[in-house]
PDB file of N, CA and C in Angstrom:
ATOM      1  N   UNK A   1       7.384 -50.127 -40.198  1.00  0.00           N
ATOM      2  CA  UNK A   1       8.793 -49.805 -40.272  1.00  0.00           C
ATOM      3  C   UNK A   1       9.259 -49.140 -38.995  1.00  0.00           C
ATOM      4  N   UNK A   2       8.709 -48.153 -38.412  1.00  0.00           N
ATOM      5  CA  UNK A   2       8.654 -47.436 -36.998  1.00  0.00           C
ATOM      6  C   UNK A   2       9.183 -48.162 -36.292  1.00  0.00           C
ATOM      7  N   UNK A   3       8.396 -49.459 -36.094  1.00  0.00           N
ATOM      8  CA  UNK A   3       8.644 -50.391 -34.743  1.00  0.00           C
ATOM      9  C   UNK A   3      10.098 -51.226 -35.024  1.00  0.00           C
ATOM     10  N   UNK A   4      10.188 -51.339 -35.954  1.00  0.00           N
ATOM     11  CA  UNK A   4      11.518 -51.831 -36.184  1.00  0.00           C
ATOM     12  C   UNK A   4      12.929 -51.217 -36.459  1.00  0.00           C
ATOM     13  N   UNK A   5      12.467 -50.041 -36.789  1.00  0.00           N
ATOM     14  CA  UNK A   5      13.853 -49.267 -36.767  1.00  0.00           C
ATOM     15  C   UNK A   5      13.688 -48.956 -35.104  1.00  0.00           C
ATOM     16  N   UNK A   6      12.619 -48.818 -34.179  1.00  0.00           N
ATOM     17  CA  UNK A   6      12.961 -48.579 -33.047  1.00  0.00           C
ATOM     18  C   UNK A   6      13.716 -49.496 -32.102  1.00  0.00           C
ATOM     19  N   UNK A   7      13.147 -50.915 -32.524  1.00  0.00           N
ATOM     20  CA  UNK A   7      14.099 -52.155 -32.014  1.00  0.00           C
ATOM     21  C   UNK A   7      15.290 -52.271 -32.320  1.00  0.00           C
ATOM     22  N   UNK A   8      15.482 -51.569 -33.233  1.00  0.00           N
ATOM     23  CA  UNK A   8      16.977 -51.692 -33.761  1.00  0.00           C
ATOM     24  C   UNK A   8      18.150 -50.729 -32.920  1.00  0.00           C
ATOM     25  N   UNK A   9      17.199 -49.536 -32.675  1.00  0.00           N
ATOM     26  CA  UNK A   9      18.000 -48.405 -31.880  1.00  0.00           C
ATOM     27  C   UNK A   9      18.154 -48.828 -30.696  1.00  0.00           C
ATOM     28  N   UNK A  10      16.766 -49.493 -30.050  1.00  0.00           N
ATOM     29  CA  UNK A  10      17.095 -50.244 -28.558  1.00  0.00           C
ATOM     30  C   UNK A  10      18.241 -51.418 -28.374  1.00  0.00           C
ATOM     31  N   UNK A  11      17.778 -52.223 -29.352  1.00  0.00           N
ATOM     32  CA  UNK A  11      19.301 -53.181 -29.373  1.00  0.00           C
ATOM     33  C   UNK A  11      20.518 -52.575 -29.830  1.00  0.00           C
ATOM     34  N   UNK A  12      20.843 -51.778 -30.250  1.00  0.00           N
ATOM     35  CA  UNK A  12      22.083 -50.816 -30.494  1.00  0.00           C
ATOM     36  C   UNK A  12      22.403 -50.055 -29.324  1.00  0.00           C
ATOM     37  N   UNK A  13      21.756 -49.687 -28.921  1.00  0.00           N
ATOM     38  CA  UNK A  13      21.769 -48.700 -27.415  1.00  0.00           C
ATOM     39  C   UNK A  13      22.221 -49.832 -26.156  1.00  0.00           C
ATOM     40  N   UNK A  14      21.275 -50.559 -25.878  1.00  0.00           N
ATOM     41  CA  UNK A  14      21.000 -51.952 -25.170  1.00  0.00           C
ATOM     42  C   UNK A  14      22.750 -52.608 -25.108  1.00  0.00           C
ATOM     43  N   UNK A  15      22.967 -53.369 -26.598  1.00  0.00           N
ATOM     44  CA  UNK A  15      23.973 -54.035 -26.665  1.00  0.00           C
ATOM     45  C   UNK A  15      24.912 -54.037 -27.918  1.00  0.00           C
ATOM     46  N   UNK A  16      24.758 -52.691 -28.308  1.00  0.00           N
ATOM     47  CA  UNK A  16      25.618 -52.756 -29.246  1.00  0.00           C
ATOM     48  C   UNK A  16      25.150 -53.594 -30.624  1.00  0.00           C
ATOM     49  N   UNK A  17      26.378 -53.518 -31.454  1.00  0.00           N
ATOM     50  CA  UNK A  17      26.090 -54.346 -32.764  1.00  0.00           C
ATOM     51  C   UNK A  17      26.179 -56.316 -32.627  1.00  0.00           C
ATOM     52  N   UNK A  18      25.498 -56.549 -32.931  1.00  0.00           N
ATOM     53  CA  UNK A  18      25.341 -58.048 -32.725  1.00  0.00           C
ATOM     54  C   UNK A  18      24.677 -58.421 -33.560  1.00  0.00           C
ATOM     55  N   UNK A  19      24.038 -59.854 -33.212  1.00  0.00           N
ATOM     56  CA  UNK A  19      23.059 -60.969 -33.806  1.00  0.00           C
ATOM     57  C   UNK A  19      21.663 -60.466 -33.988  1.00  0.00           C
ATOM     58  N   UNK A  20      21.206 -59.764 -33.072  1.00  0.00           N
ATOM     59  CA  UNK A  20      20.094 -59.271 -32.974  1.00  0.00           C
ATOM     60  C   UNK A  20      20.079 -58.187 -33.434  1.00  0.00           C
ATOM     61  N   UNK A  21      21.165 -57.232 -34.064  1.00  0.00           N
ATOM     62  CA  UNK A  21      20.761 -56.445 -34.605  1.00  0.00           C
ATOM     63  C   UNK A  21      20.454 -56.565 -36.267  1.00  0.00           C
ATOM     64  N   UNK A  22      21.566 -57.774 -36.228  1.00  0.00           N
ATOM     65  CA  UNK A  22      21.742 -58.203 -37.632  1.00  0.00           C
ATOM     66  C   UNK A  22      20.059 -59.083 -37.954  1.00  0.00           C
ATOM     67  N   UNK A  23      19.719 -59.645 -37.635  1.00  0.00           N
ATOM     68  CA  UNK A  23      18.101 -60.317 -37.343  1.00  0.00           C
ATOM     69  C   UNK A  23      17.349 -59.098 -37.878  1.00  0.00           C
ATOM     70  N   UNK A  24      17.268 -58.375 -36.820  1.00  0.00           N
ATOM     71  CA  UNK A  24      16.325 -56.614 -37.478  1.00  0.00           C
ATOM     72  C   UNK A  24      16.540 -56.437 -38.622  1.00  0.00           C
ATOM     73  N   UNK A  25      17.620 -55.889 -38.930  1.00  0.00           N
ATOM     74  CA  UNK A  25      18.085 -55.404 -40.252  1.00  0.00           C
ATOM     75  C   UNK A  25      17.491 -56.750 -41.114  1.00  0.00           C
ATOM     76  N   UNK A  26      17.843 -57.895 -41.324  1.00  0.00           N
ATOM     77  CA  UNK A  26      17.130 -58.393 -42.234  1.00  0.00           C
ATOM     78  C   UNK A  26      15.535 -58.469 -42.194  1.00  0.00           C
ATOM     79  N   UNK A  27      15.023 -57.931 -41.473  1.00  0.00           N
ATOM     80  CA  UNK A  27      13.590 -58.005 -40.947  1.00  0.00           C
ATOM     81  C   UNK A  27      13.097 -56.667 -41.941  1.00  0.00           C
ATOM     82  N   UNK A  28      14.164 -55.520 -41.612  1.00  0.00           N
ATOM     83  CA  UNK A  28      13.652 -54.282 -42.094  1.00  0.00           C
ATOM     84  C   UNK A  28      13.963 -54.357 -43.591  1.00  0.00           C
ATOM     85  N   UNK A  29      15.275 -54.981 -44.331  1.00  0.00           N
ATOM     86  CA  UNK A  29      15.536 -55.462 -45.566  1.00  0.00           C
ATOM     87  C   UNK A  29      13.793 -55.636 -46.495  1.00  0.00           C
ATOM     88  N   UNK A  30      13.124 -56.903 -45.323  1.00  0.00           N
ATOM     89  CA  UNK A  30      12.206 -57.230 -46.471  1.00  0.00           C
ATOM     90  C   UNK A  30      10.726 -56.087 -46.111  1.00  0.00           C
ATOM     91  N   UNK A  31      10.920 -55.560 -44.773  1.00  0.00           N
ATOM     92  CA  UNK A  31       9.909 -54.885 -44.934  1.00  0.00           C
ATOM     93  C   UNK A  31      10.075 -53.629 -46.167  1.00  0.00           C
ATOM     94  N   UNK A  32      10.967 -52.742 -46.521  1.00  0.00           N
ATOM     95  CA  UNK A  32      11.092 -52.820 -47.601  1.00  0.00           C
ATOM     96  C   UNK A  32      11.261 -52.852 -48.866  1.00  0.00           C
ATOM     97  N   UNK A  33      11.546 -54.335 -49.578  1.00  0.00           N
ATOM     98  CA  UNK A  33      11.069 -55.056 -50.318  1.00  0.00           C
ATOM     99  C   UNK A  33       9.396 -54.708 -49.942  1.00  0.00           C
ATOM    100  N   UNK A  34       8.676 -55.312 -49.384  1.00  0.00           N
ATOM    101  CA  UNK A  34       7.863 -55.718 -49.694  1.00  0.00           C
ATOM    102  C   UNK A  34       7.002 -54.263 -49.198  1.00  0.00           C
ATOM    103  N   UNK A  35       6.965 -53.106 -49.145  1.00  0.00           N
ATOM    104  CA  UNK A  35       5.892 -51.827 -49.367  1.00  0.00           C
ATOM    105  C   UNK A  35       6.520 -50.600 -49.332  1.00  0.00           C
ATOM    106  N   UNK A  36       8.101 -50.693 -49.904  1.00  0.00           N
ATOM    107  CA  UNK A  36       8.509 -49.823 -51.023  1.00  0.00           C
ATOM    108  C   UNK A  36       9.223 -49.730 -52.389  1.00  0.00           C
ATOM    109  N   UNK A  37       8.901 -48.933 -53.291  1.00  0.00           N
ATOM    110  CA  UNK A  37       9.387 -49.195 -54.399  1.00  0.00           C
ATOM    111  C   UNK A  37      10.803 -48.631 -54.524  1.00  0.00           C
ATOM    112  N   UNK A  38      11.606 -49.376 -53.980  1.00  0.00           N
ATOM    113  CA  UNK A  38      13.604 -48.186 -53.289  1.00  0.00           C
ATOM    114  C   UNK A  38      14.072 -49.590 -53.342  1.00  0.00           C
ATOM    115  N   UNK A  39      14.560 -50.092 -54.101  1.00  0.00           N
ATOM    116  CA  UNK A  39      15.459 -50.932 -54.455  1.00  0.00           C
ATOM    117  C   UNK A  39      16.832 -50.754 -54.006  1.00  0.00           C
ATOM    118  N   UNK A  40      17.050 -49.294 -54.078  1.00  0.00           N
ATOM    119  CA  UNK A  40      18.450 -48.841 -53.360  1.00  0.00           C
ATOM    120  C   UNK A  40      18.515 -48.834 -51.934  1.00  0.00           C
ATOM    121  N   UNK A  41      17.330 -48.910 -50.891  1.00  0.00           N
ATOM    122  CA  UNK A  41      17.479 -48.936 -49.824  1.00  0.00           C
ATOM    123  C   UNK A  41      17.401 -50.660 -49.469  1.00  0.00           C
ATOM    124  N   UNK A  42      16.726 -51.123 -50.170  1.00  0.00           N
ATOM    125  CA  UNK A  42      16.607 -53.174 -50.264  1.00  0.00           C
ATOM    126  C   UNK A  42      18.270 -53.170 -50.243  1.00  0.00           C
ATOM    127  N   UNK A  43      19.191 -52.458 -51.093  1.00  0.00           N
ATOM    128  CA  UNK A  43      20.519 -53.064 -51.333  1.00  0.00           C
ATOM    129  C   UNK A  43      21.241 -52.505 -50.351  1.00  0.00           C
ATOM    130  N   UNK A  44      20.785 -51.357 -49.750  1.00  0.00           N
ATOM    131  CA  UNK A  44      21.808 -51.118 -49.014  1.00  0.00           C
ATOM    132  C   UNK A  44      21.657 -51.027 -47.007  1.00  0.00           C
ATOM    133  N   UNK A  45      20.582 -51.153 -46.842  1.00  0.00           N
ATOM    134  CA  UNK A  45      20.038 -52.661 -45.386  1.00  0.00           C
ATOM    135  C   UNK A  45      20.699 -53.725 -45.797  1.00  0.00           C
ATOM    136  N   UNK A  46      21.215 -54.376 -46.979  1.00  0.00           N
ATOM    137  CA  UNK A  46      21.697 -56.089 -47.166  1.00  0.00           C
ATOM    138  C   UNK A  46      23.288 -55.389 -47.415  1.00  0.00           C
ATOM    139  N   UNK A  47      23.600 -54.770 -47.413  1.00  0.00           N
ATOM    140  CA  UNK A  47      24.941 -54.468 -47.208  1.00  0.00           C
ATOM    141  C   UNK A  47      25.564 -54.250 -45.801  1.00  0.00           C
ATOM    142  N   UNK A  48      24.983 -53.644 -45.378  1.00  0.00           N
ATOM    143  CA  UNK A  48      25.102 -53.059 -43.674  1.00  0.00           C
ATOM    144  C   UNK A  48      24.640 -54.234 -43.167  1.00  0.00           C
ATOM    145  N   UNK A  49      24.195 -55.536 -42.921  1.00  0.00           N
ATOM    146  CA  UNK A  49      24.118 -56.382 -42.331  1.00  0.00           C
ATOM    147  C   UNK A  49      24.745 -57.066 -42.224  1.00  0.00           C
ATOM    148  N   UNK A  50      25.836 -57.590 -44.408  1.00  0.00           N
ATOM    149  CA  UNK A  50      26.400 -58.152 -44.546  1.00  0.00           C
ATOM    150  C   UNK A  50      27.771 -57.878 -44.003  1.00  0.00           C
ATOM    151  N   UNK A  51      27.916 -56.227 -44.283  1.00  0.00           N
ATOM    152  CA  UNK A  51      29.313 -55.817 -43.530  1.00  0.00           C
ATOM    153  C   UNK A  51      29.655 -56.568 -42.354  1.00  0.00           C
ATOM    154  N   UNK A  52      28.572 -56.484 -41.417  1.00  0.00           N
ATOM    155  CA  UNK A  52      28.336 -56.554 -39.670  1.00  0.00           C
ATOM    156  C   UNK A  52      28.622 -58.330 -39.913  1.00  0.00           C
ATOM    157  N   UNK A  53      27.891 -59.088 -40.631  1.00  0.00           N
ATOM    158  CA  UNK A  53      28.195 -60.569 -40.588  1.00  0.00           C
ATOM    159  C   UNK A  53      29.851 -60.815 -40.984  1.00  0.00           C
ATOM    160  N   UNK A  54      30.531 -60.370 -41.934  1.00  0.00           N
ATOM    161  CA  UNK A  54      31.399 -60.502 -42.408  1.00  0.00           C
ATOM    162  C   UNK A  54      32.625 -59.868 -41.320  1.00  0.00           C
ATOM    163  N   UNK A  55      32.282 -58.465 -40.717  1.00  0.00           N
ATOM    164  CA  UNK A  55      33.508 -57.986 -40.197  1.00  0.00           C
ATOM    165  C   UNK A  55      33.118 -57.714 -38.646  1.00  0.00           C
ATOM    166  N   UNK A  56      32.018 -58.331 -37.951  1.00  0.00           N
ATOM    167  CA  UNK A  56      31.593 -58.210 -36.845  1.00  0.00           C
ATOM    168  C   UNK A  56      31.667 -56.236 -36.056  1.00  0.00           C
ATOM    169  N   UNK A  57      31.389 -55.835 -37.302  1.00  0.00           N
ATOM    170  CA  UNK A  57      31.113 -54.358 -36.963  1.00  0.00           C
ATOM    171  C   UNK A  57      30.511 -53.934 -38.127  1.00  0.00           C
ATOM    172  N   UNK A  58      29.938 -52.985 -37.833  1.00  0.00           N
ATOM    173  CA  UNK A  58      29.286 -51.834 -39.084  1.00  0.00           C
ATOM    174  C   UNK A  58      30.716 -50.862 -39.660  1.00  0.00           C
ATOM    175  N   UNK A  59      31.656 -51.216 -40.985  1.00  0.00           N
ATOM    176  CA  UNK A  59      32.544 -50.647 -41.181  1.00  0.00           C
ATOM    177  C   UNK A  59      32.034 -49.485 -42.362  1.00  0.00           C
ATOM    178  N   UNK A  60      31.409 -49.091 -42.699  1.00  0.00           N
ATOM    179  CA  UNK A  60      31.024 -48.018 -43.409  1.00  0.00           C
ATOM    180  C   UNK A  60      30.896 -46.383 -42.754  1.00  0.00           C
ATOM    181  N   UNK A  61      32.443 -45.889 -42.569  1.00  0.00           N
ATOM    182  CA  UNK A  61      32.153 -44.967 -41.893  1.00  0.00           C
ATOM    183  C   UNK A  61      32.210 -43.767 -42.360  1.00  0.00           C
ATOM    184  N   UNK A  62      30.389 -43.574 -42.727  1.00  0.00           N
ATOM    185  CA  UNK A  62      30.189 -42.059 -43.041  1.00  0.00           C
ATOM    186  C   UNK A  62      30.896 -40.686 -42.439  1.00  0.00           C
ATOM    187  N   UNK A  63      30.117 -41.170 -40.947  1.00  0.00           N
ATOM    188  CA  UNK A  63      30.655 -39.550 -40.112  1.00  0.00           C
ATOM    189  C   UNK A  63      32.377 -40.482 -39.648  1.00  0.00           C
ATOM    190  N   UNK A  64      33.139 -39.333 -40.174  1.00  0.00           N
ATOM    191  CA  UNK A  64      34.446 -40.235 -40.241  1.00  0.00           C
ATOM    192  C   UNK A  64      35.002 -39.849 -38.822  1.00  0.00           C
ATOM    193  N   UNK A  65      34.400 -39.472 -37.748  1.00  0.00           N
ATOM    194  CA  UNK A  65      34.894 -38.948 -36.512  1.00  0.00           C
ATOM    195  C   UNK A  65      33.886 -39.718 -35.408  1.00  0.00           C
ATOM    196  N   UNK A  66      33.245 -40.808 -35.885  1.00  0.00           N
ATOM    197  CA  UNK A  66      32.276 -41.666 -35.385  1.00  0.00           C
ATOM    198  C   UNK A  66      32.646 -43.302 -35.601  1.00  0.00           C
ATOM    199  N   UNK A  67      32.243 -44.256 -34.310  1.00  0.00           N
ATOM    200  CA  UNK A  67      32.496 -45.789 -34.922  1.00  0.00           C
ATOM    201  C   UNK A  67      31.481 -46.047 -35.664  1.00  0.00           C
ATOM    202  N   UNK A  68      31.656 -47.725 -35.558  1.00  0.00           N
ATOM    203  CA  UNK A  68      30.778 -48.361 -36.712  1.00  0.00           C
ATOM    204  C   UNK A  68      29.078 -48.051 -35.894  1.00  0.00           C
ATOM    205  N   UNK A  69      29.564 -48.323 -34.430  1.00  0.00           N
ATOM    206  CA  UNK A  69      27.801 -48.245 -33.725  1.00  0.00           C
ATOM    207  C   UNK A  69      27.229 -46.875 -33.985  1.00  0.00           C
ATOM    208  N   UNK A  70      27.874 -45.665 -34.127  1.00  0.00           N
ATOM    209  CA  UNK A  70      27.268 -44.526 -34.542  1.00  0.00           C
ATOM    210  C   UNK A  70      26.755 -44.445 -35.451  1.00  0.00           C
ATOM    211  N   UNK A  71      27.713 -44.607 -36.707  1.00  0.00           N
ATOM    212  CA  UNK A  71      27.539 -44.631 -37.742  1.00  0.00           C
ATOM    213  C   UNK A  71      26.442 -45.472 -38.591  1.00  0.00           C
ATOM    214  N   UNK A  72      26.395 -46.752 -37.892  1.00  0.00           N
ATOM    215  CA  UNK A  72      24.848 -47.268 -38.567  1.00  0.00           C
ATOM    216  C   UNK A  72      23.846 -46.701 -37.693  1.00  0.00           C
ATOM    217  N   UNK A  73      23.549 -46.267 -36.133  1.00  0.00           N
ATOM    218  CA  UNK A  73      22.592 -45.290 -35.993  1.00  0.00           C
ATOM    219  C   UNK A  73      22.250 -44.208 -36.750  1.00  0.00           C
ATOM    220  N   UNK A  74      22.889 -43.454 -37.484  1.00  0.00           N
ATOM    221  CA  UNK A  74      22.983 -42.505 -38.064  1.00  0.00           C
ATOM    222  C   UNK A  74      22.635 -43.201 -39.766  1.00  0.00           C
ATOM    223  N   UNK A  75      22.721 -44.203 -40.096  1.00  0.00           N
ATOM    224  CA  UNK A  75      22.734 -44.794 -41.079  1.00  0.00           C
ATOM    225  C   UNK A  75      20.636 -45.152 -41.185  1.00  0.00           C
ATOM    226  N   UNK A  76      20.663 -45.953 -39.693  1.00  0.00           N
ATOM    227  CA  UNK A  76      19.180 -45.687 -39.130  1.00  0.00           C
ATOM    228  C   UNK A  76      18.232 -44.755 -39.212  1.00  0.00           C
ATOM    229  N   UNK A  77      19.008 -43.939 -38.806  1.00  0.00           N
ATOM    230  CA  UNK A  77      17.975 -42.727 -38.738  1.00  0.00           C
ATOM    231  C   UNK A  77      17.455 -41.696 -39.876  1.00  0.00           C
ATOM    232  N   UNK A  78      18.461 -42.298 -40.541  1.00  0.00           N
ATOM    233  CA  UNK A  78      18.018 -41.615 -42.132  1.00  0.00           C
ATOM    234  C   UNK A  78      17.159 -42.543 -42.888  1.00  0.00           C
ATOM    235  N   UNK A  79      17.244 -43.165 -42.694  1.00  0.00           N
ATOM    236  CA  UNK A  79      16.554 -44.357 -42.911  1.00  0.00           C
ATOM    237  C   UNK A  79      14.364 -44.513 -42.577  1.00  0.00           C
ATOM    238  N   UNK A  80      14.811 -43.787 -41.688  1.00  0.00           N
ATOM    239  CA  UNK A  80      13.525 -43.905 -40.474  1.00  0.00           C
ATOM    240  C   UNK A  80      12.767 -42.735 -41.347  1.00  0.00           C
ATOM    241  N   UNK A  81      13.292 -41.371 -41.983  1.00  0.00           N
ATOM    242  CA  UNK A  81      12.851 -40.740 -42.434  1.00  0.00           C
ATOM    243  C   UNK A  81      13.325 -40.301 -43.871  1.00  0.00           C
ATOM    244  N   UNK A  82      13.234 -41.370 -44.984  1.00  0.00           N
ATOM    245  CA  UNK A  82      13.784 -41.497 -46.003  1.00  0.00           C
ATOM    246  C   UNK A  82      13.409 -40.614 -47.395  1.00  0.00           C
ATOM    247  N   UNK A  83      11.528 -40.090 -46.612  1.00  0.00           N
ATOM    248  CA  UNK A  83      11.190 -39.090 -47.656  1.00  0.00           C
ATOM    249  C   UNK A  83      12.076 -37.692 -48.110  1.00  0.00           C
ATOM    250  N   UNK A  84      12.862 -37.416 -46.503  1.00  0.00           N
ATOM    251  CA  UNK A  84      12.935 -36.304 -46.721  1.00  0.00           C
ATOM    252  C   UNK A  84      13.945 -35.530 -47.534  1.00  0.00           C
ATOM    253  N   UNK A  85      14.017 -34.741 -48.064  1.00  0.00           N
ATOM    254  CA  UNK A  85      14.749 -34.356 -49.484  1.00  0.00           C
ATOM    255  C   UNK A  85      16.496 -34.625 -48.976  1.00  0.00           C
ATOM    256  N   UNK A  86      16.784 -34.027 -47.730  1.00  0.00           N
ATOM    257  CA  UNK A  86      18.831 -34.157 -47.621  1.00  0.00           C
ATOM    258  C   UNK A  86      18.623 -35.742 -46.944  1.00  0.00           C
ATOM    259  N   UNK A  87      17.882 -36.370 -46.079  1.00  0.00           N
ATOM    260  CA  UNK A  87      18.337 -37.123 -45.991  1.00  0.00           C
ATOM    261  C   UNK A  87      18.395 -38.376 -47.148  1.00  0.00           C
ATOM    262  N   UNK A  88      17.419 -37.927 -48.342  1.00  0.00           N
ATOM    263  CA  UNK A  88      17.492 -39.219 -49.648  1.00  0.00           C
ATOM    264  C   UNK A  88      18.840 -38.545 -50.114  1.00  0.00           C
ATOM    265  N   UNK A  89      19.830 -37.262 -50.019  1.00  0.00           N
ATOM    266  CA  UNK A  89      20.681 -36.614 -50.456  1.00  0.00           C
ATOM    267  C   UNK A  89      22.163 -37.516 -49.999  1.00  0.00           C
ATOM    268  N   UNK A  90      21.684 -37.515 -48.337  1.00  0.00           N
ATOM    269  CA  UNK A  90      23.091 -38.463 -47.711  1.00  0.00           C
ATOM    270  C   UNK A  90      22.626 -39.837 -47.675  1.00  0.00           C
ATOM    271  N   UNK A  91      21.409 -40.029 -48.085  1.00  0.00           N
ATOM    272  CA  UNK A  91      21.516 -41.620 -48.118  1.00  0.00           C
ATOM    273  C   UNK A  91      22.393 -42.611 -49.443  1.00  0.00           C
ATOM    274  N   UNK A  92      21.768 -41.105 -50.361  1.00  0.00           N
ATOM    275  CA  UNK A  92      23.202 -41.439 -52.014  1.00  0.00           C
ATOM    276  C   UNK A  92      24.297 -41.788 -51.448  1.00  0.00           C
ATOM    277  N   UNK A  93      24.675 -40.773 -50.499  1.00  0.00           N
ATOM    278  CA  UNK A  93      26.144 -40.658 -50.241  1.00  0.00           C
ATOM    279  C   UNK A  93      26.406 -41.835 -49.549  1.00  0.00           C
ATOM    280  N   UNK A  94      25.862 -42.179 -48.381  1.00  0.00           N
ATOM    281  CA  UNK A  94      26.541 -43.705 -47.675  1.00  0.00           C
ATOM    282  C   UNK A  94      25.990 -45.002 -49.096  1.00  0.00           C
ATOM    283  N   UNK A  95      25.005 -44.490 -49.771  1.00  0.00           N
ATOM    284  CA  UNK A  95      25.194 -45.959 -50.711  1.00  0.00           C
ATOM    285  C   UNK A  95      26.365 -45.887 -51.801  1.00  0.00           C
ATOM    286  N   UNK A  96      26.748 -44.725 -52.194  1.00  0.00           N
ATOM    287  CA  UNK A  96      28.229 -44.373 -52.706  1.00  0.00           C
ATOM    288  C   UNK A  96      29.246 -44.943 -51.928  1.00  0.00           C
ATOM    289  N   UNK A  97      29.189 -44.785 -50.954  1.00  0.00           N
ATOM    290  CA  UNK A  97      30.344 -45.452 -49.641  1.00  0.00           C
ATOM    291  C   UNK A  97      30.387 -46.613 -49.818  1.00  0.00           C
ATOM    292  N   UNK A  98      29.338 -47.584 -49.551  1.00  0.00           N
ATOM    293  CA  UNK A  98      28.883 -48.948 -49.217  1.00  0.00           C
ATOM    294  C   UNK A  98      29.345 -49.541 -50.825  1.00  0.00           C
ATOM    295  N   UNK A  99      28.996 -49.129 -52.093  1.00  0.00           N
ATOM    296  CA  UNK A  99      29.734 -49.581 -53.119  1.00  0.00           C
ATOM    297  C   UNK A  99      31.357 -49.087 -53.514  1.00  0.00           C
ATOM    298  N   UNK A 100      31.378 -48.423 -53.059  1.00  0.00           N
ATOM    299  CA  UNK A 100      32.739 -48.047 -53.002  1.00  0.00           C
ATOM    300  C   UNK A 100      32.934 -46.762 -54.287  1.00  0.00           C
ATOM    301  N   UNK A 101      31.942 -46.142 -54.271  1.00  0.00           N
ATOM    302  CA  UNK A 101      31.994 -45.021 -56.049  1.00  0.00           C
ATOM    303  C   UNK A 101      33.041 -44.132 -54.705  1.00  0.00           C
ATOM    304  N   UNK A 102      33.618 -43.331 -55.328  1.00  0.00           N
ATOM    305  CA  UNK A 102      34.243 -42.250 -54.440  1.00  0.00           C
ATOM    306  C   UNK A 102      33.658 -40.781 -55.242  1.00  0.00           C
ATOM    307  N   UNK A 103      33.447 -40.031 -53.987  1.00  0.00           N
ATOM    308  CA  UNK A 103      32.912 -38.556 -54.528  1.00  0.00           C
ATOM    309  C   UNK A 103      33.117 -38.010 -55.765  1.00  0.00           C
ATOM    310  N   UNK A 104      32.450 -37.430 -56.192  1.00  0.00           N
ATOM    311  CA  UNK A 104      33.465 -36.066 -57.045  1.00  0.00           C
ATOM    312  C   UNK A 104      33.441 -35.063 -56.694  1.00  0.00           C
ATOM    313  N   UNK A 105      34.792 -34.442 -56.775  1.00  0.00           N
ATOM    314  CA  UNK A 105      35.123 -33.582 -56.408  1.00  0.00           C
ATOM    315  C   UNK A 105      35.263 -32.272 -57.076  1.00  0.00           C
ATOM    316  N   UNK A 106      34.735 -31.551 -56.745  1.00  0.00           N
ATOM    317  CA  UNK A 106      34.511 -30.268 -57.437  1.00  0.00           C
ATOM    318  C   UNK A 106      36.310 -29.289 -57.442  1.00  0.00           C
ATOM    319  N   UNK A 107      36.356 -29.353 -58.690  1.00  0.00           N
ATOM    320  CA  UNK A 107      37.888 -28.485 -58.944  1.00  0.00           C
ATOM    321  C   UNK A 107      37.712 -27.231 -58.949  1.00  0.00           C
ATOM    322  N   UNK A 108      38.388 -27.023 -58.119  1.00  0.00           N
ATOM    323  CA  UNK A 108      38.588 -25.189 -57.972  1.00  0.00           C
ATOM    324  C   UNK A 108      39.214 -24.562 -59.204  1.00  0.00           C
ATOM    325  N   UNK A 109      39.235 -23.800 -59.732  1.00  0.00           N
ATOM    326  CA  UNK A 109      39.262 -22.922 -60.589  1.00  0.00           C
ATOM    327  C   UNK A 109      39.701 -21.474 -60.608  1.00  0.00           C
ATOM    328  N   UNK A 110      41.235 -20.981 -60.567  1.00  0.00           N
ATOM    329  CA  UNK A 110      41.825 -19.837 -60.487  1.00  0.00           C
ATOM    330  C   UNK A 110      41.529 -19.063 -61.231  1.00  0.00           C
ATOM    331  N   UNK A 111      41.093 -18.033 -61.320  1.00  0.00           N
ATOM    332  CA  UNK A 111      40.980 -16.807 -62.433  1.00  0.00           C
ATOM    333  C   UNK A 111      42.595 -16.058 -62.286  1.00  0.00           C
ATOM    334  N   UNK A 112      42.883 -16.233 -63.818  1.00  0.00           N
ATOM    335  CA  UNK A 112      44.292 -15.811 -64.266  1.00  0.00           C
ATOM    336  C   UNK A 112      44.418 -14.458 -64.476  1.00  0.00           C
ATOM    337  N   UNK A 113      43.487 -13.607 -63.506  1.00  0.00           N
ATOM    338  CA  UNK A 113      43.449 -11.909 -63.852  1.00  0.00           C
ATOM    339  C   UNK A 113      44.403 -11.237 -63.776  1.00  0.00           C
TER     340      UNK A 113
END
């Protein structure tokens, strides 16, 4: 997985979002499929590719002060280290994004003293 999320950062760095990045991503899609049990990360590599095929950019924009090329780096890189407890935390969150659930929002609550 290493070597391919690293190709992915080089062709992102290199040339931006393209063909070849979209190639990786389905590369990393089945890697995996095939030696992890994260079905949610299988669906949401085939979303971020499909976005990029469909709208010739990565439109899922998490960090909302970032483009699409940041934003799937950053999408990457959580990715790269998926054990770790906040980033499986914001990875919910961009697969919330990518299906479209919207947050909830925690209601504030006045005390009527």
């Amino acid at each position: 997985m290493n070597k391919l999320i690293e190709a992915i950062k080089k062709s992102l760095a290199k040339d931006g979002i393209n063909e070849n990045v979209v190639a990786l991503l389905k590369e990393l899609r089945e890697w995996f499929k095939a030696n992890m049990n994260e079905p949610g990360y299988v669906k949401m590599v085939r979303l971020a590719y499909e976005d990029i095929e469909a709208n010739g950019d990565y439109t899922y924009l998490f960090l909302e002060d970032s483009d699409g090329k940041a934003n799937l780096e950053y999408f990457i890189d959580l990715l790269s280290d998926n054990q770790n407890k906040y980033n499986k935390e914001e990875l919910q969150e961009v697969r919330n994004l990518m299906e479209g659930i919207e947050p909830e929002v925690e209601e504030e609550t006045e005390d009527n003293a």
